[in-house]
Structures are given as C-alpha cells and as structure tokens.
N, C-alpha and C. Protein backbone atom coordinates (compact mmCIF):
# COMPACT_ATOMS: atom_id res chain seq x y z
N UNK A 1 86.97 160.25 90.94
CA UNK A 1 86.67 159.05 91.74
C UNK A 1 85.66 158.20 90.98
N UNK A 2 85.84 157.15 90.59
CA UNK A 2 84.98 155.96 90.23
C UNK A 2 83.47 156.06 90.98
N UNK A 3 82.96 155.72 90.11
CA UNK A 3 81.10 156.22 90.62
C UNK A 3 80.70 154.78 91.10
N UNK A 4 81.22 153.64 91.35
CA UNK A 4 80.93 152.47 92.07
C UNK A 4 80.04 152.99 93.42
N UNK A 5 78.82 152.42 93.88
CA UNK A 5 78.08 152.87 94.86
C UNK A 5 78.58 151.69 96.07
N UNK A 6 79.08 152.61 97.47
CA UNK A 6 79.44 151.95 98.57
C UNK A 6 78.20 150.76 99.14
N UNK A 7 76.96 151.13 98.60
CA UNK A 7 76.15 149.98 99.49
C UNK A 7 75.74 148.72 98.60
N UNK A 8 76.53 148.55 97.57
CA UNK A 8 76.63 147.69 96.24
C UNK A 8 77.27 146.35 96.39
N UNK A 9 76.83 145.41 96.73
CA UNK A 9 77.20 144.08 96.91
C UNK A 9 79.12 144.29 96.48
N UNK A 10 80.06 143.82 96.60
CA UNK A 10 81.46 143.75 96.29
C UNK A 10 81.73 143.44 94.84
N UNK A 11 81.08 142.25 94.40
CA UNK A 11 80.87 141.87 92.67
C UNK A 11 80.19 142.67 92.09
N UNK A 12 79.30 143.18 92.84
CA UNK A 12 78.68 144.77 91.60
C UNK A 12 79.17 145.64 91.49
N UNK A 13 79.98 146.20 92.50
CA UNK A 13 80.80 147.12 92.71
C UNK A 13 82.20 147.10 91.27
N UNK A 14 83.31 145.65 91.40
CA UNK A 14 83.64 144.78 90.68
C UNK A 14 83.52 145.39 89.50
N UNK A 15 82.12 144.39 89.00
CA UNK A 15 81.47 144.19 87.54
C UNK A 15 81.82 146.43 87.01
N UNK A 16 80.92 146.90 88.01
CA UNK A 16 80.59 148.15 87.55
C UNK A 16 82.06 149.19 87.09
N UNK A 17 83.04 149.21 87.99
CA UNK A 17 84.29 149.63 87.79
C UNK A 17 85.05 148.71 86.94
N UNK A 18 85.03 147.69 86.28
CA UNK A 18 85.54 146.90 84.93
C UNK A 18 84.95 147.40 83.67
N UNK A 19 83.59 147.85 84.01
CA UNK A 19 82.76 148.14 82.47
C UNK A 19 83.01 149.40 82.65
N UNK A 20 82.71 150.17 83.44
CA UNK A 20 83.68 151.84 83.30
C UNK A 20 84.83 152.22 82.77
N UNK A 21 85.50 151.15 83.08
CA UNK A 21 87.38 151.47 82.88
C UNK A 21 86.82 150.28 81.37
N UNK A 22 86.26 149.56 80.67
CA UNK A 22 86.16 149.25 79.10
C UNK A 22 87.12 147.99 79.29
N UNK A 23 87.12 147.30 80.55
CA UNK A 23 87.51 145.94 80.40
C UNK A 23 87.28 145.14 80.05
N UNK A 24 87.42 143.83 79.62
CA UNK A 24 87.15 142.68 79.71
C UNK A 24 87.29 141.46 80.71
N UNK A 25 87.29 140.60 80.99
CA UNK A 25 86.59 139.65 81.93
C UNK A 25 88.44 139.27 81.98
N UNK A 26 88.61 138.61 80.99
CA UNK A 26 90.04 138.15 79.78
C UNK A 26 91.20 139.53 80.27
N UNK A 27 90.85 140.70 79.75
CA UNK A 27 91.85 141.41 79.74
C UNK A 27 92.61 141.63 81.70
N UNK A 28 91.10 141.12 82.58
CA UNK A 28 91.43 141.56 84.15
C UNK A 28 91.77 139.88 84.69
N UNK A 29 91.63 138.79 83.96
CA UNK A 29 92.46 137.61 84.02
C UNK A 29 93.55 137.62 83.67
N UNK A 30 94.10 138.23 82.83
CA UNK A 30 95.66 138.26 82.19
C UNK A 30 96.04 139.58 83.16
N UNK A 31 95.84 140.37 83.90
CA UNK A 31 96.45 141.58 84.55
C UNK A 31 96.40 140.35 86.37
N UNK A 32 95.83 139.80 86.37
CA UNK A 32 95.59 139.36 87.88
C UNK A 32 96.42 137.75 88.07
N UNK A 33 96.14 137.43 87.02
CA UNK A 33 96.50 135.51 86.91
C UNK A 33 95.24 135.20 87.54
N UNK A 34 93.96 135.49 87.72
CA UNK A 34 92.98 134.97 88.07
C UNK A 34 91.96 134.10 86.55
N UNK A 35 91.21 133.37 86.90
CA UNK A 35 90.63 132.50 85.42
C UNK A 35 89.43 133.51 85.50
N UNK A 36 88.85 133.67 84.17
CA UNK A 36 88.25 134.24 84.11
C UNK A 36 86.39 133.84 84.92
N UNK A 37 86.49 132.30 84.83
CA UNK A 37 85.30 132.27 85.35
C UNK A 37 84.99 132.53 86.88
N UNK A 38 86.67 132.37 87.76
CA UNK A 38 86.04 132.82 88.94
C UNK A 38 86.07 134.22 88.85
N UNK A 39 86.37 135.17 87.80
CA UNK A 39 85.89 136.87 88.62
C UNK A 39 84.70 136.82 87.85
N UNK A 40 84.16 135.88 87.12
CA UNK A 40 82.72 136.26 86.65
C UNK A 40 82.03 135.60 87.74
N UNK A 41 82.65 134.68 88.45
CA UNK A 41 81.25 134.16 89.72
C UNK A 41 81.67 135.57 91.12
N UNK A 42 82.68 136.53 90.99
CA UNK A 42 83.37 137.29 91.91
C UNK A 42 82.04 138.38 91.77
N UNK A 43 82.08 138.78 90.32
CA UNK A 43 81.13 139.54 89.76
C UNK A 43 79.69 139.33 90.01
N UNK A 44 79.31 138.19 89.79
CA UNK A 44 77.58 137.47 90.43
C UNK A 44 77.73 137.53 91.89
N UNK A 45 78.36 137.44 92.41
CA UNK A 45 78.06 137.83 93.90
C UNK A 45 77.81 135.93 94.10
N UNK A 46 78.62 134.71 93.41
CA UNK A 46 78.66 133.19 93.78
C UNK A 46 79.79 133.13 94.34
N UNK A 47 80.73 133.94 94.42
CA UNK A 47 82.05 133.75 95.59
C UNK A 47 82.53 135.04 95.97
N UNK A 48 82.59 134.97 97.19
CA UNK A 48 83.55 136.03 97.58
C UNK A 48 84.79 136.33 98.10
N UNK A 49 85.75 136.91 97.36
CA UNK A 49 87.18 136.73 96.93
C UNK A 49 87.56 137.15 98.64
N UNK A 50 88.83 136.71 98.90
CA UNK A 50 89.92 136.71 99.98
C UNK A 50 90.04 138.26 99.82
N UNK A 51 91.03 138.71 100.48
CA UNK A 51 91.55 140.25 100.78
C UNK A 51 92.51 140.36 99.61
N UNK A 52 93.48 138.84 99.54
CA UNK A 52 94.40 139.33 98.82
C UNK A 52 94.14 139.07 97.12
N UNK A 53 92.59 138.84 96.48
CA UNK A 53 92.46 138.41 95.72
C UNK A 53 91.75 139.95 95.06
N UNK A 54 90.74 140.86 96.26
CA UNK A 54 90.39 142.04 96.18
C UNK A 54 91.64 143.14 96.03
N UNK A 55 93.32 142.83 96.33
CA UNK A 55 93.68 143.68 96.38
C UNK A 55 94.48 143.78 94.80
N UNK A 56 94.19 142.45 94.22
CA UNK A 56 94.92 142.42 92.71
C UNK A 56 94.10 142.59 91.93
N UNK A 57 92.53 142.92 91.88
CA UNK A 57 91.76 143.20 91.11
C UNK A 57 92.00 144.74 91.30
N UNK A 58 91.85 145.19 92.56
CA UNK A 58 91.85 146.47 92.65
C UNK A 58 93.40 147.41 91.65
N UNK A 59 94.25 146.41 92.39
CA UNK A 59 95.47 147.22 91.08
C UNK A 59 95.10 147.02 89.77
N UNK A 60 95.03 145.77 89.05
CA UNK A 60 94.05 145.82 88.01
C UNK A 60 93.38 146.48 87.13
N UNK A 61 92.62 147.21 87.69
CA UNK A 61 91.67 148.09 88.57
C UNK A 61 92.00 150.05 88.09
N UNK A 62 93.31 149.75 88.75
CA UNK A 62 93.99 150.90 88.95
C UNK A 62 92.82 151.61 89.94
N UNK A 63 92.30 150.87 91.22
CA UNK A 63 91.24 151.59 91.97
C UNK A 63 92.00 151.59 93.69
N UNK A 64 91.77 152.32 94.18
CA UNK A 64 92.13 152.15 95.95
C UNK A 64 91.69 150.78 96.12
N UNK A 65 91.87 150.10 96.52
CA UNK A 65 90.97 148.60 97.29
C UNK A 65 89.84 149.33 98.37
N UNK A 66 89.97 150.32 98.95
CA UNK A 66 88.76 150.66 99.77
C UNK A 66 87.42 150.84 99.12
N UNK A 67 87.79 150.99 97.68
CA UNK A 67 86.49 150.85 96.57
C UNK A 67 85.63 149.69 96.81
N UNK A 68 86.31 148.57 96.57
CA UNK A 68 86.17 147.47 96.82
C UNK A 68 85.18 146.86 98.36
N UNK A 69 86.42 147.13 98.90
CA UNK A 69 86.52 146.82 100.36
C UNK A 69 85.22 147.47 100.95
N UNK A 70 84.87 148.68 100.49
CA UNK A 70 84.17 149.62 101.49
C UNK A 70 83.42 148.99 102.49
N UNK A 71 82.13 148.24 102.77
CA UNK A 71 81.18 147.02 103.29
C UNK A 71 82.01 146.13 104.56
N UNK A 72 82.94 145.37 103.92
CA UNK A 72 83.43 144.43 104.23
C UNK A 72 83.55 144.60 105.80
N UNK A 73 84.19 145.50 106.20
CA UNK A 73 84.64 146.05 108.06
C UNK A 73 83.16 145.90 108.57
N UNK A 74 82.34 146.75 107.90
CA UNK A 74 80.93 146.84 108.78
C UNK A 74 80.16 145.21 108.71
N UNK A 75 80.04 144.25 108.18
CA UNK A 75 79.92 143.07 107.83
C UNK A 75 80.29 142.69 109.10
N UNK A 76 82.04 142.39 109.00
CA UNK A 76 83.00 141.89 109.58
C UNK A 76 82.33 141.95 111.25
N UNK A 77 82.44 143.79 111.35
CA UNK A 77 82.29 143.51 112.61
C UNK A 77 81.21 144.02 113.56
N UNK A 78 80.36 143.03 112.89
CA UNK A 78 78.83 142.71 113.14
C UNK A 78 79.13 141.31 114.19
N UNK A 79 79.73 140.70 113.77
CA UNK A 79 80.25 139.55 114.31
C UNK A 79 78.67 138.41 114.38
N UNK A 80 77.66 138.86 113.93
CA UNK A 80 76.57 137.45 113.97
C UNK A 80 77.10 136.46 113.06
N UNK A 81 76.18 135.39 113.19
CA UNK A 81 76.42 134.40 112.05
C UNK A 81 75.99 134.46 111.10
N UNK A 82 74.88 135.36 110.70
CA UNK A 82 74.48 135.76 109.32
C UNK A 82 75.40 136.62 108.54
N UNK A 83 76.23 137.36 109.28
CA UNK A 83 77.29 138.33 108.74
C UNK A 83 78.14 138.14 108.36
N UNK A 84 78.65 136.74 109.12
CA UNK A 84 79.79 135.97 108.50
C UNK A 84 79.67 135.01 107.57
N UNK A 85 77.95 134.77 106.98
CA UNK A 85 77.82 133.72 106.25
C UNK A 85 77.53 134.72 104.68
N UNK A 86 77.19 136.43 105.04
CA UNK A 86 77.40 137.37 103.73
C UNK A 86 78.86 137.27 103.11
N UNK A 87 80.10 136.82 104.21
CA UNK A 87 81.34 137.05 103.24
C UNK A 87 81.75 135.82 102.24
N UNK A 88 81.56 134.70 103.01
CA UNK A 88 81.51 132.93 102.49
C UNK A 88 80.94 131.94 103.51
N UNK A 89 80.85 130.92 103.08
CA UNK A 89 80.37 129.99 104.17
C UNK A 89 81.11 129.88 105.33
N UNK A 90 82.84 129.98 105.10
CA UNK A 90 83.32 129.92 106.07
C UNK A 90 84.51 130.97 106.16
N UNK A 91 84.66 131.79 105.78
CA UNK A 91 85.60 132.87 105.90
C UNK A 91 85.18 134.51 105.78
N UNK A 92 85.12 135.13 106.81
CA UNK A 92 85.45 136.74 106.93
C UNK A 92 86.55 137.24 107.33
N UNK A 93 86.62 138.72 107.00
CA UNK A 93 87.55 139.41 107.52
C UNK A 93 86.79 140.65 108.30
N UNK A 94 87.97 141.33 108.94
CA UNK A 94 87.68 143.06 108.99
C UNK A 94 89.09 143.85 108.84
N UNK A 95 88.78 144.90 107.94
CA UNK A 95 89.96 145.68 107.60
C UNK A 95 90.71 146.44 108.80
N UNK A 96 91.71 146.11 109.41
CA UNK A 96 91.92 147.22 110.36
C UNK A 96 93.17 148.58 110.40
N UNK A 97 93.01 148.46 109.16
CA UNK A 97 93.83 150.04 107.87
C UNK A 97 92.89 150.81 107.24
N UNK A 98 91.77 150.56 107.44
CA UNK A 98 90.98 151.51 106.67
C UNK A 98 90.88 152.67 106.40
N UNK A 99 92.02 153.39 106.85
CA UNK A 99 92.77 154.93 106.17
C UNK A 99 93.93 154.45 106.07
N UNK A 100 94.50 153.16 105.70
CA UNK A 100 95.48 152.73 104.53
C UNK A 100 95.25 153.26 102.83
N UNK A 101 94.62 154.31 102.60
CA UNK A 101 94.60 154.30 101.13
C UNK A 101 95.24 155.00 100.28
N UNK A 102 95.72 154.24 99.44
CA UNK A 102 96.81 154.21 98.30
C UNK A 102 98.28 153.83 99.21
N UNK A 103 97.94 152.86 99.99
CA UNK A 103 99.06 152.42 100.66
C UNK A 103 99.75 150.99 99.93
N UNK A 104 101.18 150.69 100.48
CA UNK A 104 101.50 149.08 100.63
C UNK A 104 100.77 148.39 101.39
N UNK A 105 100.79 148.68 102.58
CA UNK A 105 100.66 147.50 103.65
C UNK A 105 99.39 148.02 104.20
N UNK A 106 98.73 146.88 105.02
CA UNK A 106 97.18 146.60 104.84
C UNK A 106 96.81 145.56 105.93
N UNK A 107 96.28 145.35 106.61
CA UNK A 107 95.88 144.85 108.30
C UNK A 107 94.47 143.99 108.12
N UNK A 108 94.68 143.32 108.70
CA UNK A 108 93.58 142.75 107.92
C UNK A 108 92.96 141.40 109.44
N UNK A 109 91.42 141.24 110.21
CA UNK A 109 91.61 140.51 110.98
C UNK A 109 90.89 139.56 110.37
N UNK A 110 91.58 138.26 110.06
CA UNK A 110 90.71 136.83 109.73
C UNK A 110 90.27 135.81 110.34
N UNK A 111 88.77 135.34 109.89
CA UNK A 111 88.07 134.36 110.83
C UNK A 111 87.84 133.72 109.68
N UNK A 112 88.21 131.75 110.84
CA UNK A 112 87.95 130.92 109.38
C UNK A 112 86.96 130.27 110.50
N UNK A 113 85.80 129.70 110.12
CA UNK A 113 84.99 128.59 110.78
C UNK A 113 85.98 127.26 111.07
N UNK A 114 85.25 126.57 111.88
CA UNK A 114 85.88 124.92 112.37
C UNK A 114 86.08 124.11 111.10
N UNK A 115 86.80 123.38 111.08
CA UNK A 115 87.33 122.96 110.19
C UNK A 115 86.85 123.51 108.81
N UNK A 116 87.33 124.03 108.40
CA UNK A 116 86.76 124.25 107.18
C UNK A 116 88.42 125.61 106.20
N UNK A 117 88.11 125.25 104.92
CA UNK A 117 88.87 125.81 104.55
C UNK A 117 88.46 126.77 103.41
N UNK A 118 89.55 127.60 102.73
CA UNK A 118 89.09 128.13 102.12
C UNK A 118 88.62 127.37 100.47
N UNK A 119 87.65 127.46 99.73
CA UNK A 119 87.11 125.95 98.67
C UNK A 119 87.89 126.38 97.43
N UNK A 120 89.02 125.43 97.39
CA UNK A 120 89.80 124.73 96.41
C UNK A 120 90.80 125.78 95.28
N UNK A 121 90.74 127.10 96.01
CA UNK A 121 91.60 128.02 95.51
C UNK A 121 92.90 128.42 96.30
N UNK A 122 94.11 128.45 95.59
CA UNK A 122 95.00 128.93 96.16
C UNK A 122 95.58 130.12 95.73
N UNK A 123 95.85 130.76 96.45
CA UNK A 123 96.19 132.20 96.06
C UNK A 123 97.39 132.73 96.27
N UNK A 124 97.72 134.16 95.25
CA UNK A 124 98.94 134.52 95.19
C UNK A 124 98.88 135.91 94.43
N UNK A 125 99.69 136.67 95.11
CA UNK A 125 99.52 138.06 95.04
C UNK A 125 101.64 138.34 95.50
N UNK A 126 101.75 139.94 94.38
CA UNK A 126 102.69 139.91 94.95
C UNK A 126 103.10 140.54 96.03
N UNK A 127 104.53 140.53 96.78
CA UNK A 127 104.56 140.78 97.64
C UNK A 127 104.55 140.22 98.63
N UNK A 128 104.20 140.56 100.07
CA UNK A 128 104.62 139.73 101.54
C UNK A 128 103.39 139.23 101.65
N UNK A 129 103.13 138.19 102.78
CA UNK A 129 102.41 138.08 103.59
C UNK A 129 102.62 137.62 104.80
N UNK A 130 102.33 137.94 106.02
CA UNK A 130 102.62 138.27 107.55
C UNK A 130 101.21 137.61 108.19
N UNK A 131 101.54 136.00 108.87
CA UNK A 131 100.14 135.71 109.37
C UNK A 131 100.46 135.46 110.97
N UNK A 132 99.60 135.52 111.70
CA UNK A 132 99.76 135.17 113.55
C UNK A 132 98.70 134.96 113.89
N UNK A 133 98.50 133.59 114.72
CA UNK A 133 97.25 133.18 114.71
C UNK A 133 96.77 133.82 116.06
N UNK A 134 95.48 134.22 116.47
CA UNK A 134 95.43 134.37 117.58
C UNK A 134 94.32 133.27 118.33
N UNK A 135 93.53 132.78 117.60
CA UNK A 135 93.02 131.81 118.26
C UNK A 135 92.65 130.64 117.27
N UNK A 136 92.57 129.37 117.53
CA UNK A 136 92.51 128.26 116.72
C UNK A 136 94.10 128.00 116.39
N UNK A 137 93.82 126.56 115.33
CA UNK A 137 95.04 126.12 115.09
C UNK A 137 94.86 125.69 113.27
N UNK A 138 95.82 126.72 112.31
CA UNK A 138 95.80 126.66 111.01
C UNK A 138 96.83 126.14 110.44
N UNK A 139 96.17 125.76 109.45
CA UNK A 139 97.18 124.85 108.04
C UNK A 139 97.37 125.91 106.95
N UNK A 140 99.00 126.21 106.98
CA UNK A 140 98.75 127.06 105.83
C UNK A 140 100.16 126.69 104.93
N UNK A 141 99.62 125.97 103.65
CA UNK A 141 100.43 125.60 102.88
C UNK A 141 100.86 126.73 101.56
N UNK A 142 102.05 126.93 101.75
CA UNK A 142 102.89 127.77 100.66
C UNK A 142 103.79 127.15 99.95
N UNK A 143 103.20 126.95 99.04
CA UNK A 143 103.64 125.89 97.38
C UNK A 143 103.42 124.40 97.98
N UNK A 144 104.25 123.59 97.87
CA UNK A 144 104.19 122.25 99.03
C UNK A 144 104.74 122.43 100.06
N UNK A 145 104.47 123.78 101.12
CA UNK A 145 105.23 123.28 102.35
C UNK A 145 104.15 123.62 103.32
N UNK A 146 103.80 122.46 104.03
CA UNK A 146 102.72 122.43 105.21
C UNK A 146 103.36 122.99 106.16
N UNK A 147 102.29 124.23 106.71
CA UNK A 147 102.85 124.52 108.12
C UNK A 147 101.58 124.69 108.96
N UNK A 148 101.97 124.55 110.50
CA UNK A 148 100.80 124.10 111.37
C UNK A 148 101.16 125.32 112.44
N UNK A 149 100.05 126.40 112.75
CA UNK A 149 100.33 127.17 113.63
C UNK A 149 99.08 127.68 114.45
N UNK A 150 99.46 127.61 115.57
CA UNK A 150 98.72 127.69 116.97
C UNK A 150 98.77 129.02 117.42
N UNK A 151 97.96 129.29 118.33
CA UNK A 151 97.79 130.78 119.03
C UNK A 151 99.27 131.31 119.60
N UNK A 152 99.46 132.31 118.88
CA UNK A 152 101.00 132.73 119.58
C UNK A 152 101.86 132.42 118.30
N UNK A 153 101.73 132.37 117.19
CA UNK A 153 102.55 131.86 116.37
C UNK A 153 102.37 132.23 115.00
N UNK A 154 103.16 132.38 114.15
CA UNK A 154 102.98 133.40 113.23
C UNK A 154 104.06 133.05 111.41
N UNK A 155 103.88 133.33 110.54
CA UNK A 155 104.75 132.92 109.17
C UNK A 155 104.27 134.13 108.85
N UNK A 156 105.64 134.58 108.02
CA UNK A 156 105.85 135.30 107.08
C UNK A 156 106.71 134.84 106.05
N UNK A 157 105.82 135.43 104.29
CA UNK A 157 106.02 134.74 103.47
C UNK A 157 106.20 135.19 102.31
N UNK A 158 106.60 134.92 101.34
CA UNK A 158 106.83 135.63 99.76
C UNK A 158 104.94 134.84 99.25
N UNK A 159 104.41 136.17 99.06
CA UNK A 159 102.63 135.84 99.03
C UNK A 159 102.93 135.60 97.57
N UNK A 160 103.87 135.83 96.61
CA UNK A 160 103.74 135.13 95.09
C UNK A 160 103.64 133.92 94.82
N UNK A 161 103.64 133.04 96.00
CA UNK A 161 104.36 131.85 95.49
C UNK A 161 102.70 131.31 96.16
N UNK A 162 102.24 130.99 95.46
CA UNK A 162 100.75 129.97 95.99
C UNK A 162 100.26 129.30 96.88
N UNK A 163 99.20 129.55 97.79
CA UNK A 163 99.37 129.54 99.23
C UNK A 163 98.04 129.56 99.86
N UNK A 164 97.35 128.29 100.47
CA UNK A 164 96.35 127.77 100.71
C UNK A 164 96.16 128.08 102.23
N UNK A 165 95.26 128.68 102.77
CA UNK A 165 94.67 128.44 104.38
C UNK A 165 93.44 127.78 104.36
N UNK A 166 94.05 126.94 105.92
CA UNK A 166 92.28 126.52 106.78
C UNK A 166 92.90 126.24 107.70
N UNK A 167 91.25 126.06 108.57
CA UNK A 167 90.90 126.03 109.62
C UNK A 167 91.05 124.29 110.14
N UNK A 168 91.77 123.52 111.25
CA UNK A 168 92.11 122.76 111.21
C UNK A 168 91.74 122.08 112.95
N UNK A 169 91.43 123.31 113.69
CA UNK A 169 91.05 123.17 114.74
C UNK A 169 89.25 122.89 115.13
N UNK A 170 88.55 122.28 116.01
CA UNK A 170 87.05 122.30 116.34
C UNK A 170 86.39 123.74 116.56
N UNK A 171 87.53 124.75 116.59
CA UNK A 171 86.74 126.05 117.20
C UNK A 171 87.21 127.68 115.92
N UNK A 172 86.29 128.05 115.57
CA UNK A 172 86.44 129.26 114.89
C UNK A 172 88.41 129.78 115.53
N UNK A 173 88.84 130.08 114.01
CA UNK A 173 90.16 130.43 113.77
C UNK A 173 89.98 131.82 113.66
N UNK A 174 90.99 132.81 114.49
CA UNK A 174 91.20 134.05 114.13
C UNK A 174 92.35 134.57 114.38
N UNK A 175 93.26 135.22 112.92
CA UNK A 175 94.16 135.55 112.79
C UNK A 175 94.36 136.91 112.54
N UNK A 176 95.71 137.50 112.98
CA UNK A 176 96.01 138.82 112.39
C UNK A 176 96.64 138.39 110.94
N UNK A 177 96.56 139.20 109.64
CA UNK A 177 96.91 139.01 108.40
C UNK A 177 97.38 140.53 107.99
N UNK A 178 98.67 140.38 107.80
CA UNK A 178 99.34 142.01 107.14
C UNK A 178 99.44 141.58 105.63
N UNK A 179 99.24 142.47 105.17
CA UNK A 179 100.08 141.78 103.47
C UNK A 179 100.37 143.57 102.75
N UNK A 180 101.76 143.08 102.48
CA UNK A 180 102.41 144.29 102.18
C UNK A 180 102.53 143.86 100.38
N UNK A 181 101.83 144.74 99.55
CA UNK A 181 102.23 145.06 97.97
C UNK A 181 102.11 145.52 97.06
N UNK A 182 103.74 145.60 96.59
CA UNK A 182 104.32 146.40 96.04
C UNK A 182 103.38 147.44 94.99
C-alpha cells in the first residue's frame, strides 16, 4: 500500500504518490490529458480537482482513488460553509461508495453554490457519466450541446467527450453523480 498519509491535504497526498511511483508532472499529463500546470496547482493545494479528474490521476496513478479521496466524505459532510469552501469556492462533493474500491462505478453527491460554475475547465474521463439533479437547476454542456436540468431530472453520457457543469439557479445545486470507468 502506498505510504501517502490520510490526513494530508489531497495535492500532497497527489504530489507524494507521483514522486514514489518516479513520475513526472509531463509523464502524469500525457497518461491523464490533463496540462501539466493544472496538476502542479492540483499538487499546491491552488485547485481542487472534480471527482472525475481524481479518478484519472488515480488510474494514472495505478492507486485506488480512495487514496486520494480519503478526506473528501468527512469535509463533504460537515456540510458548514467553511467545509465547502476547503473543496473550491464553489463546488463539493461526498463519496457515497466508499467501499467501492478497486471498483468501476462510483456514487458520488454534488453541491455547486448559486450561480456559479465550475472555473473554466472542462472535463473528460473515460467512460459513463450518470447525473440527476436533486435540487437547483444545472447547465451541463457535453461538447456543444447545452442541456438544462431541474429537480427530478437527470443525463446520462459518454464522460469522454468534454463536459462542463454549473450552477444556474439562485439556490445551492445538489446532484446525484454516478460515473462508471472502465
């Protein structure tokens, strides 16, 4: 088992299991399609990556994502506003697979703040993704196709293909998020 310490910020955690396994910054950009400078701000603890951005480092990686992940649930579901402002300004999750490990598929509950979206990255991982909103009303564009979905309502999607969320409603967004891959 990787000696990454569970109470280790997510980017130290990151940084520490890349220099163990004799990576490079470059070599885990060309395994992810991620640029190298955002997993070096992933690594500083200046952004903190989506679920599905933790789960392609983690293959990467060749690590469980619960390596990763470990923190994130207890964060999550703290539910203050300081707890949700440790994951990004405007986006947390909480894992709700967390004896999903070494699995496909992966549960995941997401909160986006009032308007606000996720800042200027779009993402793509392979495999599915399965979204249903349960409260608020989200914009979630996959390649150019805008879609608008309200409480009760739900897309599923080929997650390879590049694919932007936010929050589009006045009131905190929270969705169920599955993402199954391969």
């Amino acid at each position: 088992m990787p000696s990454a310490k569970k109470g280790q910020p997510i980017g130290k955690r990151l940084s520490k299991m890349r220099r163990e396994k004799k990576l490079t910054l470059k070599h885990l950009a060309n395994e992810t399609g991620l640029a190298t400078n955002f997993i070096s701000q992933v690594e500083k603890g200046e952004v903190i990556p989506p679920v599905s951005v933790i789960l392609q480092l983690s293959r990467a990686l060749e690590i469980d994502s619960s390596i990763l992940l470990a923190e994130e649930k207890q964060r999550a579901g703290k539910k203050s506003a300081e707890d949700f402002k440790k994951r990004t300004d405007a986006y947390t999750y909480e894992t709700l697979t967390p004896e999903a490990i070494n699995k496909h598929l992966k549960a995941f509950k997401v909160f986006i703040d009032a308007k606000s979206e996720h800042k200027s990255i779009s993402y793509q991982h392979l495999g599915e993704e399965f979204q249903y909103v349960l409260k608020g009303k989200v914009e979630v564009m996959v390649g150019e196709n805008k879609n608008i979905l309200g409480p009760g309502q739900s897309l599923h999607f080929n997650s390879s293909i590049a694919h932007k969320l936010r929050n589009i409603s006045s009131e905190k967004a929270e969705l169920l998020v599955v993402l199954y891959t391969p």
